[in-house]
Structure formats: C-alpha cells, structure tokens
Protein backbone atom coordinates (compact mmCIF):
# COMPACT_ATOMS: atom_id res chain seq x y z
CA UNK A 1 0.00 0.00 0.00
CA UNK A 2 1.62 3.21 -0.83
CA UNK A 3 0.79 6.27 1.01
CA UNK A 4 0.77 10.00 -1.09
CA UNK A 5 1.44 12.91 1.03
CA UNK A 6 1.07 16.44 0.05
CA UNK A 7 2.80 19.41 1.50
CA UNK A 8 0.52 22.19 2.26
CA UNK A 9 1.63 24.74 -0.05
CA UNK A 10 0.41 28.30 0.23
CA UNK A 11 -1.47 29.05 -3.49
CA UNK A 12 0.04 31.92 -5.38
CA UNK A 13 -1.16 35.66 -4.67
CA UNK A 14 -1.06 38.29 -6.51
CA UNK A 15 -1.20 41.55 -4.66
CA UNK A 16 -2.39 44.94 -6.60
CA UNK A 17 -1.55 48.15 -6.29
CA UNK A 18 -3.99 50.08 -4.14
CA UNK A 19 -3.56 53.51 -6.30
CA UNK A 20 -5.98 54.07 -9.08
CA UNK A 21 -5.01 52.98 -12.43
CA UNK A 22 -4.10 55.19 -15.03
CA UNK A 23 -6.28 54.69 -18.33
CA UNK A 24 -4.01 57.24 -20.22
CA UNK A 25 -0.68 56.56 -18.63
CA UNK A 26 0.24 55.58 -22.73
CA UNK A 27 -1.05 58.53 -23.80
CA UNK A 28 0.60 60.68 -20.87
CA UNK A 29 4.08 59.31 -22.38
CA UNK A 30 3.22 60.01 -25.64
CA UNK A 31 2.61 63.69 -24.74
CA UNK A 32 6.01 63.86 -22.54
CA UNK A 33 8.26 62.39 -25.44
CA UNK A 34 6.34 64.41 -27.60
CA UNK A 35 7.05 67.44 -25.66
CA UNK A 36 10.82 66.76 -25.36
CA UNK A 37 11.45 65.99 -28.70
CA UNK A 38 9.55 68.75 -29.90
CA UNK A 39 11.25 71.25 -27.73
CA UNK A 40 14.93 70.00 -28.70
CA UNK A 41 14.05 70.23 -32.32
CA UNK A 42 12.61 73.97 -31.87
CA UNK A 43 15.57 75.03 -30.26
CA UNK A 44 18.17 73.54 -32.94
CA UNK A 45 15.80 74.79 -36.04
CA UNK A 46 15.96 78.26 -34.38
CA UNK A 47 19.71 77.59 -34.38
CA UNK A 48 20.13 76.92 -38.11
CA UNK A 49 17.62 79.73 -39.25
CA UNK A 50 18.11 82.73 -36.95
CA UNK A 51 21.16 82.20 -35.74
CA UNK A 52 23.41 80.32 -38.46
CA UNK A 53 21.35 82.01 -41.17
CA UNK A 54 20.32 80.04 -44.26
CA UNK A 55 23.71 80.86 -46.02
CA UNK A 56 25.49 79.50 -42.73
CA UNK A 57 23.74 76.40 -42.06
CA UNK A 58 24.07 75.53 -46.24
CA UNK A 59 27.86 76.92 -45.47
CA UNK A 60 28.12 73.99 -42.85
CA UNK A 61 26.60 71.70 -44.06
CA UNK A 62 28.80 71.42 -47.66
CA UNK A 63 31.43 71.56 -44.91
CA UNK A 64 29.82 68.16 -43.65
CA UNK A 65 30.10 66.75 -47.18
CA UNK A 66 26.02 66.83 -47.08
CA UNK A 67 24.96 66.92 -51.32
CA UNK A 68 23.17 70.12 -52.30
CA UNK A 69 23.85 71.72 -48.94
CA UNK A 70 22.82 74.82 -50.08
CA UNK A 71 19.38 73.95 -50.01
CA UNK A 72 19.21 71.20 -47.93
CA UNK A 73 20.67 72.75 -44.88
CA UNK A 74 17.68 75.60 -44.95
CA UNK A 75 15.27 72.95 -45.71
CA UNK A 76 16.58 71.15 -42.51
CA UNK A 77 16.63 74.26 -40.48
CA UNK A 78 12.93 75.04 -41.50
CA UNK A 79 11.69 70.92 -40.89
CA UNK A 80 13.29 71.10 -37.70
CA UNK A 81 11.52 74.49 -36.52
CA UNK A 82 8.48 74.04 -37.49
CA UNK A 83 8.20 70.06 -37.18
CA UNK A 84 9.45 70.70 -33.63
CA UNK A 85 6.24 72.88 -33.05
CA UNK A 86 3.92 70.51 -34.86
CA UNK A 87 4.96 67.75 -33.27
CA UNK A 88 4.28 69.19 -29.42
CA UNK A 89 1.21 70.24 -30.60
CA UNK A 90 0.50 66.73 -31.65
CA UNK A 91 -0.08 68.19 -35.56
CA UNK A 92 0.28 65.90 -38.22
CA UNK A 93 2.65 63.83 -36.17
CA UNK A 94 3.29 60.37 -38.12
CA UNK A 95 4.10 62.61 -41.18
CA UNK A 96 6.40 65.53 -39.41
CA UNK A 97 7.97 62.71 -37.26
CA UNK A 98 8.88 60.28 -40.31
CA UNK A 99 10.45 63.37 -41.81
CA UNK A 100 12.23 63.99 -39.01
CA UNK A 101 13.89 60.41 -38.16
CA UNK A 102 15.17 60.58 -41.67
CA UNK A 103 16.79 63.77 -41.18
CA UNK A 104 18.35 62.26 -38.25
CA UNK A 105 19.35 58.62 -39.74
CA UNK A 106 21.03 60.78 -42.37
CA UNK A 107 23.12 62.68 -39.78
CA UNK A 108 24.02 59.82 -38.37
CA UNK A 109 25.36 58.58 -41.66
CA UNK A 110 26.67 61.28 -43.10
CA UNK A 111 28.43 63.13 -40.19
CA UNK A 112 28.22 61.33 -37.01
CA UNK A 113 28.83 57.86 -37.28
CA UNK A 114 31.86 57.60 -37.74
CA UNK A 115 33.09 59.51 -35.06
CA UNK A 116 31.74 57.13 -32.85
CA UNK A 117 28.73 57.19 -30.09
CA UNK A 118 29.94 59.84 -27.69
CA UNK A 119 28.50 63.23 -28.70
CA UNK A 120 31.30 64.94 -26.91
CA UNK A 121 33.57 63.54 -30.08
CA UNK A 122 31.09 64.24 -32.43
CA UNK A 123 29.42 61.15 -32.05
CA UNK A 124 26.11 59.12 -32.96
CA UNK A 125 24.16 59.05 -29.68
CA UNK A 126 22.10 62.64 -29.84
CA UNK A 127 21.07 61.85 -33.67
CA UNK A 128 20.23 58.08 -32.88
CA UNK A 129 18.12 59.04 -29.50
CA UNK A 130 16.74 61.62 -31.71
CA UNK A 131 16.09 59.18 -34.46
CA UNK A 132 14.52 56.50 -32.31
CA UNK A 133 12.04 58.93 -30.44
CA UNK A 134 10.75 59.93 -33.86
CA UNK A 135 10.46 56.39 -34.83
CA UNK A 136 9.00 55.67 -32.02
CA UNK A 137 5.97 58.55 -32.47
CA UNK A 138 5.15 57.55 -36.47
CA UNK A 139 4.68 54.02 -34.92
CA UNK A 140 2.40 55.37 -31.67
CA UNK A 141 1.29 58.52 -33.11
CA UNK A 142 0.81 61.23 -30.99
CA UNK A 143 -1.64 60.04 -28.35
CA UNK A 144 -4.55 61.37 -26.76
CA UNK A 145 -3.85 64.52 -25.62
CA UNK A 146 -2.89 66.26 -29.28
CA UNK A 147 -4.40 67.80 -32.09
CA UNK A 148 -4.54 64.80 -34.13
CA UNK A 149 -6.65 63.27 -31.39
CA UNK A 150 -9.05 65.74 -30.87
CA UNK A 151 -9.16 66.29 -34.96
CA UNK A 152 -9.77 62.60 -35.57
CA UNK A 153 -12.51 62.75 -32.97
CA UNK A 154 -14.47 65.64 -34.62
CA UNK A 155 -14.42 63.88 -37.71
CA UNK A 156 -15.70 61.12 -35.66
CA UNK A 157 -18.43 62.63 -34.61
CA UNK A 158 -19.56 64.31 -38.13
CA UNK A 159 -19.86 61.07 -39.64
C-alpha cells in the first residue's frame, strides 16, 4: 500500500496596487516624449535659421560633405523648426515625425557615425536618440492629448 502525502503549499497571490489605475498613462508618455522631442528640435531649427542664417547652415553643411547643402541645410533648419512645433502640438505627427527620423538617420550617416557614439567627439548618440524617439511617435502617433486626437474625434463625430 503506498501512502501520497502532500505538503501544504500556500497558493500563489497576486497583490495589486492600491492607487488608481491610469487609463491614459500611454497617452501621458506620448505627450512627454512628444514634448521633449519637440522642444529640442525647436531650439536647434531656431539655431540653423536665426542664428546660423540660411547661407550658414548651407555653409556647414557642404562643410559636412552633405549633397546640395545649399538647399538642404535651410530645408533642414525650416523641418526642424516648425516640425518641432507641430509635433508638441500633436499636428500631423506620423508625417512631421517620419520626416524627421530621416533627417536624423542621415546625420548619423553622413556626419556622425563615424566619429563614434559619444556626442562629446562628435558622435552618434544625440542623432540616434533623436532618431529613435521619432520612430518611435510615427509608430504610436501622438496620443490622446494632441491635435490629431481631438481632430480625428471631430471627424468622428460628423460622420
């Protein structure tokens, strides 16, 4: 005769959080990157256009060995000023932001990568963060709290 024993073992818990879950929490960190982003890009369009000037930045960039840098670096200046703006106010944000991350794959390319990661030598890591968090809003969009949002829902509720 055999005998089974069993060792009384306590069943698995799971213990929850007693603060209130956040619905929007995705939407909240869409709105902070979005925020960030947009603020870094302001500040280094206003760089190229009123500070470099549009003959300065083009000036530069040929320096850079970027083609046709006479146009592009205005165009870049201009995308990065006012796709900075659009993109904190959640405007047209898969479109501005794709434009963006290919600006900033083709610094990394062109200028950057080969200097290595470190920014401080003129490095990779400020275009590829840059790069990534643009990537990363044409895949999310811009969330709930942007004009795209409250756009979309208008046209909702026309329909």
């Amino acid at each position: 005769m055999t005998t089974t024993t069993t060792s009384a073992q306590p069943a698995p818990t799971t213990t929850r959080s007693k603060l209130p879950a956040w619905p929007a929490s995705p939407s909240l960190g869409l709105l902070v990157l979005r925020l960030a982003v947009g603020a870094i890009f302001i500040a280094h369009g206003a760089q190229k256009v009123f500070v470099f000037g549009f003959a300065g930045v083009g000036g530069s960039f040929a320096d850079m060995g970027v083609p046709f840098a006479e146009v592009v670096g205005p165009m870049v200046g201009l995308l990065e000023l006012i796709g900075g703006a659009l993109i904190v106010l959640g405007l047209a944000t898969r479109l501005i932001a794709a434009a963006l991350a290919v600006t900033m794959v083709v610094a990394t390319l062109l200028v950057h990568l080969s200097a290595g990661i470190f920014v401080t030598e003129g490095g990779y890591e400020f275009t590829l963060l840059l790069g990534a968090s643009t990537l990363a809003l044409v895949l999310a969009g811009a969330g709930r709290f942007s004009l795209d949002a409250a756009l979309t829902r208008k046209r909702v509720t026309q329909v």
